[in-house]
Protein backbone atom coordinates (compact mmCIF):
# COMPACT_ATOMS: atom_id res chain seq x y z
CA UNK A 1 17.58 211.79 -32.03
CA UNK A 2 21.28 211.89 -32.78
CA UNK A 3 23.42 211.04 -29.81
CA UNK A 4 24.73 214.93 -28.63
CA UNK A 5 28.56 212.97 -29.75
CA UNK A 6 27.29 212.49 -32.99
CA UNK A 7 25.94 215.75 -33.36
CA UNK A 8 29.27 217.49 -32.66
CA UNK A 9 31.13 215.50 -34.59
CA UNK A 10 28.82 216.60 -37.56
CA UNK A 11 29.05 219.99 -36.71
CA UNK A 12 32.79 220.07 -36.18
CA UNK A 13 32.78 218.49 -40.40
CA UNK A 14 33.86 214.67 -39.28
CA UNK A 15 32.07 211.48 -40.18
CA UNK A 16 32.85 209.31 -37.68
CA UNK A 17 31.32 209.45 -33.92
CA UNK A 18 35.15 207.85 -32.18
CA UNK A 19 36.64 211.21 -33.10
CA UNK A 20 34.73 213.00 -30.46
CA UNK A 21 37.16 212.61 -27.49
CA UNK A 22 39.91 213.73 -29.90
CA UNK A 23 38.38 216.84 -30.40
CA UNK A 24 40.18 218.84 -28.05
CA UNK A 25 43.44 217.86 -28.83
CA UNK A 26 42.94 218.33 -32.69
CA UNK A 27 41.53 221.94 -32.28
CA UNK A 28 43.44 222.93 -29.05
CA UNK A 29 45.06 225.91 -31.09
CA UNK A 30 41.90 227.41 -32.37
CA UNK A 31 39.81 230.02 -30.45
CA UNK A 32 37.75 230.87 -33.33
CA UNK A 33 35.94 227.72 -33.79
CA UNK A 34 32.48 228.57 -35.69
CA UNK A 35 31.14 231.90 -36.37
CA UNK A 36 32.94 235.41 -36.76
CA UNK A 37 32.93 237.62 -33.55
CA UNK A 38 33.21 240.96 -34.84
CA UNK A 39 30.49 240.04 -37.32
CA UNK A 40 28.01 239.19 -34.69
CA UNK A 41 29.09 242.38 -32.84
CA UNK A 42 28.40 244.48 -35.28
CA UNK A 43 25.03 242.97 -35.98
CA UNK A 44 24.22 243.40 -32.19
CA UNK A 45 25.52 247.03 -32.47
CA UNK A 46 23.17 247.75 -35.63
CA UNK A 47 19.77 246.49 -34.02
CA UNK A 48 20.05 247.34 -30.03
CA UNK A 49 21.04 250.25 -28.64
CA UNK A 50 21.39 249.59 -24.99
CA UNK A 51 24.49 246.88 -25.15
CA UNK A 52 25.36 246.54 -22.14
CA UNK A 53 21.04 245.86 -21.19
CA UNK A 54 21.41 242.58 -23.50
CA UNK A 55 21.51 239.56 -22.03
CA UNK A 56 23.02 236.35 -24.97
CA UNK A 57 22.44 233.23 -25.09
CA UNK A 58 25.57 231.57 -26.88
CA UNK A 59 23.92 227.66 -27.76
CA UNK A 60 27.09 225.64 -29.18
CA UNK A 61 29.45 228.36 -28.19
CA UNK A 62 32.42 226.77 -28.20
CA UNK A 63 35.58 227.90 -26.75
CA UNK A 64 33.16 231.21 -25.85
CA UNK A 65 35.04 233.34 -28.50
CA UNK A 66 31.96 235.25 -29.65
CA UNK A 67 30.59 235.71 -25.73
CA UNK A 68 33.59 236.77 -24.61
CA UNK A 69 34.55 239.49 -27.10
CA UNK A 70 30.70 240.27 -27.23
CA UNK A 71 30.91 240.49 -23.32
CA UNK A 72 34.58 242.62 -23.31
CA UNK A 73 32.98 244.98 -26.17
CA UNK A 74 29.46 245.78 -25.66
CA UNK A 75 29.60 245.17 -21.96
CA UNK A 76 26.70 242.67 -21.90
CA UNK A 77 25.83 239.15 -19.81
CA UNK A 78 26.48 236.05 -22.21
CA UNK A 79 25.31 232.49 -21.06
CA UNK A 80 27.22 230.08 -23.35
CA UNK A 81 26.67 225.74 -23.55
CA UNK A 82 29.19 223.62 -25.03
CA UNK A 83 29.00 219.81 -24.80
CA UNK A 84 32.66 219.26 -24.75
CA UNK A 85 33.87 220.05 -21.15
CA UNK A 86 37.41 221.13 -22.53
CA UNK A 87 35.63 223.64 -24.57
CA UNK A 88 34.40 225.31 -21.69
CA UNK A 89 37.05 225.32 -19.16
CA UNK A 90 38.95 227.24 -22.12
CA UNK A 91 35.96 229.50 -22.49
CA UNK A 92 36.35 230.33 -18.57
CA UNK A 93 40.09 231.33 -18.84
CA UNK A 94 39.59 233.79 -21.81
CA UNK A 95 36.50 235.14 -19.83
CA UNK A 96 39.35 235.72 -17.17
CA UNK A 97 41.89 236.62 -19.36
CA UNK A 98 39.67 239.31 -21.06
CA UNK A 99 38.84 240.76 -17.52
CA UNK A 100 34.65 239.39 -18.37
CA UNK A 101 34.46 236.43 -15.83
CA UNK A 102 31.55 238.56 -14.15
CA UNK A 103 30.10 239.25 -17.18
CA UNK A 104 30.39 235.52 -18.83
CA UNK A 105 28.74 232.11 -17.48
CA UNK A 106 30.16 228.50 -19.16
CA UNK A 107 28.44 225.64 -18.72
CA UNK A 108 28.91 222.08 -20.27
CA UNK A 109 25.66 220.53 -21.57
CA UNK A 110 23.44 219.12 -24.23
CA UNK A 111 22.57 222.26 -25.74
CA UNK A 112 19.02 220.65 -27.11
CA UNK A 113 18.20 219.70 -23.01
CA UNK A 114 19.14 222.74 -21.56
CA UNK A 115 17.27 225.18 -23.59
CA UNK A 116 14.34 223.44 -22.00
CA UNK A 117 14.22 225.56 -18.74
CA UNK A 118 16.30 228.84 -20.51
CA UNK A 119 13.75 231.94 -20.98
CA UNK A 120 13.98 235.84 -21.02
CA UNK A 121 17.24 236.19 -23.44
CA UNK A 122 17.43 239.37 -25.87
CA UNK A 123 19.58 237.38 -28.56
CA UNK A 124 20.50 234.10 -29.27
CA UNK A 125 23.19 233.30 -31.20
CA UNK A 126 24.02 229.67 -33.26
CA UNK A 127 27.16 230.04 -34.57
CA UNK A 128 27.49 227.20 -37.29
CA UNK A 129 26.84 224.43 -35.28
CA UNK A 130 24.72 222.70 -38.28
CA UNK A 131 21.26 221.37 -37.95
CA UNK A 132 21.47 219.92 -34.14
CA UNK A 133 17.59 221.08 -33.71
CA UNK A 134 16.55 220.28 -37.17
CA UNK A 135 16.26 222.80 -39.78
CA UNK A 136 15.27 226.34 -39.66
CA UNK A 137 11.66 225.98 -39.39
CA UNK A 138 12.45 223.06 -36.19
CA UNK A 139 15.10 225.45 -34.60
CA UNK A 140 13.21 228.31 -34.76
CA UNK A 141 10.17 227.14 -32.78
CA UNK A 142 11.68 225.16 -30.78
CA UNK A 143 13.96 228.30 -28.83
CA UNK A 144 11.66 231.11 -29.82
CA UNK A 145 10.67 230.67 -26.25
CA UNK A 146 14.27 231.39 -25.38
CA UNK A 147 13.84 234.78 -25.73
CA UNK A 148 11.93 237.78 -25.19
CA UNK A 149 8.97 239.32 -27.61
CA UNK A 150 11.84 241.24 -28.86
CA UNK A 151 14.39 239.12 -29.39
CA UNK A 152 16.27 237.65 -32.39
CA UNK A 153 18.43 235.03 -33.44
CA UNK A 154 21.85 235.04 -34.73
CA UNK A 155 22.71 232.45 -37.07
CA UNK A 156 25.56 232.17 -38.62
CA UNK A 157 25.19 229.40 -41.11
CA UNK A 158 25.96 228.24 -45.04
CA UNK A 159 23.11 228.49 -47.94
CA UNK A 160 22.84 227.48 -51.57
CA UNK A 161 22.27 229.92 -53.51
CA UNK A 162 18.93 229.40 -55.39
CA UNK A 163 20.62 229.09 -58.82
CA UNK A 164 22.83 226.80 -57.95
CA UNK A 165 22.76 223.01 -59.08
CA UNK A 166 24.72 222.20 -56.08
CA UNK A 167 22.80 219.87 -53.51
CA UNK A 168 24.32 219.01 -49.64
CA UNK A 169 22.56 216.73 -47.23
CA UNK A 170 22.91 219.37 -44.22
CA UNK A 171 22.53 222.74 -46.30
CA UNK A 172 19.60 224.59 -47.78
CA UNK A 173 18.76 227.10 -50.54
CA UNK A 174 18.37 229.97 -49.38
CA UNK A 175 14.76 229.84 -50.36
CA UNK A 176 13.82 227.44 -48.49
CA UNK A 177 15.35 228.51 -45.75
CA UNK A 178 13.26 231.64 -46.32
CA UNK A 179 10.34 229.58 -46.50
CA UNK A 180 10.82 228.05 -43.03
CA UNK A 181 11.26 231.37 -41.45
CA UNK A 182 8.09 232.59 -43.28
CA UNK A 183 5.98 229.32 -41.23
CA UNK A 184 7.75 229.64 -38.01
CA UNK A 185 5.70 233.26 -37.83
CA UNK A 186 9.36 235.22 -37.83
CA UNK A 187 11.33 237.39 -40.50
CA UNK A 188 14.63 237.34 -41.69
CA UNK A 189 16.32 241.49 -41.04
CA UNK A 190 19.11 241.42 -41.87
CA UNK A 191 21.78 239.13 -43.63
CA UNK A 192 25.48 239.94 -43.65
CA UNK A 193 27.43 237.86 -46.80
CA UNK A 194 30.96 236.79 -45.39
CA UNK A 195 33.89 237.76 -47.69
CA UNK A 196 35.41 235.13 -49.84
CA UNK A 197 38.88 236.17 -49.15
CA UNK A 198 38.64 236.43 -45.28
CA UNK A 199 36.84 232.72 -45.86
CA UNK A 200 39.61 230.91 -47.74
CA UNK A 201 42.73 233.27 -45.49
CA UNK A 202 40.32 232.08 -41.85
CA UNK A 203 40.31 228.05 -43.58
CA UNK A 204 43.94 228.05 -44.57
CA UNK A 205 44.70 229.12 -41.23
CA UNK A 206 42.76 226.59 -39.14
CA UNK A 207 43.27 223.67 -41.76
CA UNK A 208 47.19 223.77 -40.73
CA UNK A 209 46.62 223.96 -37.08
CA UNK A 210 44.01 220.92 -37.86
CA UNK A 211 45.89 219.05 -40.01
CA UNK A 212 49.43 219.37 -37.53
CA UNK A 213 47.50 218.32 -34.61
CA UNK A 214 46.01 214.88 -36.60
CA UNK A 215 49.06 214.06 -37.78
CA UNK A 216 50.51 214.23 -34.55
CA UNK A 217 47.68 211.67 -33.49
CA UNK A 218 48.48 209.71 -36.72
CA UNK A 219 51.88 209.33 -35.06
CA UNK A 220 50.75 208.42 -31.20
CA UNK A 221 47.96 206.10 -32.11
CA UNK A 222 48.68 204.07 -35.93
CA UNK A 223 46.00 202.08 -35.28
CA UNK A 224 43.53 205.03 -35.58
CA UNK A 225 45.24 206.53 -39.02
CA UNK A 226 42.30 206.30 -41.12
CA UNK A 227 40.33 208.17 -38.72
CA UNK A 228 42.38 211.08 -38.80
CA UNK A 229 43.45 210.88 -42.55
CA UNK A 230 39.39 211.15 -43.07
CA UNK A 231 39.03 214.35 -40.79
CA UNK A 232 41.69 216.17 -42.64
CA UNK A 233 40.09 214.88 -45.91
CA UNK A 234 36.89 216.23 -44.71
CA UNK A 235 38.35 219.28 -43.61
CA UNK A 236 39.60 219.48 -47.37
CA UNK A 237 35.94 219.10 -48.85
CA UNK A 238 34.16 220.84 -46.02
CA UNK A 239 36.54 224.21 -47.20
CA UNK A 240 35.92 223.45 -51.06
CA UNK A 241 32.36 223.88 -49.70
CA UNK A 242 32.63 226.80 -48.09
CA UNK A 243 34.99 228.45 -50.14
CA UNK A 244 33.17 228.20 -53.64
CA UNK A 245 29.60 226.42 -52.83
CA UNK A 246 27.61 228.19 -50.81
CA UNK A 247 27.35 231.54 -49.96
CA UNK A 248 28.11 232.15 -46.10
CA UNK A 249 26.32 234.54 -44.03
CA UNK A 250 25.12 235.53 -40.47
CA UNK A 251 21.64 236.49 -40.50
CA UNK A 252 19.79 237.94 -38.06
CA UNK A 253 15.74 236.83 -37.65
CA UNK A 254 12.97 238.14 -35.16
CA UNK A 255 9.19 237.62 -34.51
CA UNK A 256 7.13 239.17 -37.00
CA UNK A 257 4.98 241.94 -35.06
């Protein structure tokens, strides 16, 4: 198993494990880490009518941008785990800030230990945080016990589209990913595409902020260059990827009955 330092540093598009405690500083001016709020809302409006019944379960959540809007919106309780404590005590002052500190609970943790003893949750949402349990078929059973009969998943994650040549060691095709759903004795409802435009306009945006804060580092620690000339670099590709590889989407998946 990947150390959990590793595995954010993969999810967060870098290479290298020593750019973990630089993490914070590089993305300090980005709320909007992963997945698209209002997306996710929207989803949660479509399939459950009682909002403010619904309790989430936010794994990889971040700076707690989707919980806390989800929270401030639909009125519901959010539980969100972040590994990186910086993460969280940001998560806790937009909570505040947004007036949902009774409605939101942070906690730093390794998201893959702490589902362990987690139970009784109406949706859980991964918002791209990459293959930390495995793939689909992996993730799925292993936190269908996370929630209720009638639960479902929100994923927000990256396919290849089945025509495509294109191959990436941490993304599917989307029929495989079907596939894996299929075995794991679940369904796939519903399966919003992201719009290319709001992709490339939300990357341009956080790419500056990114790249300003590395080269800031570039300047404090020389010695450490190459590490933060390859994060922007991967940044670069990582947005190539997203932009005009793969089709992005936030799906929503359930128990079959």
């Amino acid at each position: 198993m990947k150390s959990i330092e590793e595995s954010v540093v993969t999810a967060m598009d870098g290479s290298d494990i020593a750019l973990y405690p630089y993490l914070p500083y590089i993305l300090q001016d980005i709320w909007e880490i992963g997945a698209d709020p209002n997306s996710i809302i929207k989803l949660i409006r479509k399939h459950f009518p009682n909002h403010s019944d619904l309790k989430i379960l936010d794994l990889g959540c971040g700076k707690g941008a989707v919980s806390v809007q989800a929270a401030k919106t639909l009125g519901c309780l959010c539980l969100g785990i972040d590994a990186i404590p910086e993460f969280i005590e940001f998560a806790r002052k937009k909570a505040v800030e947004f007036n949902v500190e009774h409605l939101c609970t942070f906690e730093t943790g390794d998201i893959r230990e702490s589902v362990k003893n987690l139970t009784g949750y109406d949706i859980l949402i991964l918002g791209s945080i990459g293959p930390i349990f495995g793939n689909y078929y992996a993730t799925l059973t292993t936190l269908s016990k996370c929630i209720d009969s009638n639960g479902v998943f929100i994923i927000d994650d990256g396919y290849i589209d089945d025509n495509s040549n294109y191959s990436h060691p941490l993304i599917q095709k989307k029929e495989e990913i079907k596939n894996q759903i299929d075995l794991a004795n679940m369904k796939l409802i519903d399966n919003v595409i992201l719009n290319r435009n709001e992709i490339v306009e939300s990357d341009d945006d956080i790419f500056g902020k990114l790249k300003k804060r590395c080269n800031e580092l570039i300047e404090k620690h020389p010695d450490k260059k190459e590490l933060f000339l390859d994060y922007i670099k991967k940044q670069e590709e990582e947005n190539d990827v997203l932009e005009n590889k793969v089709v992005c989407s936030t799906m929503v998946i359930k128990r079959k009955s």
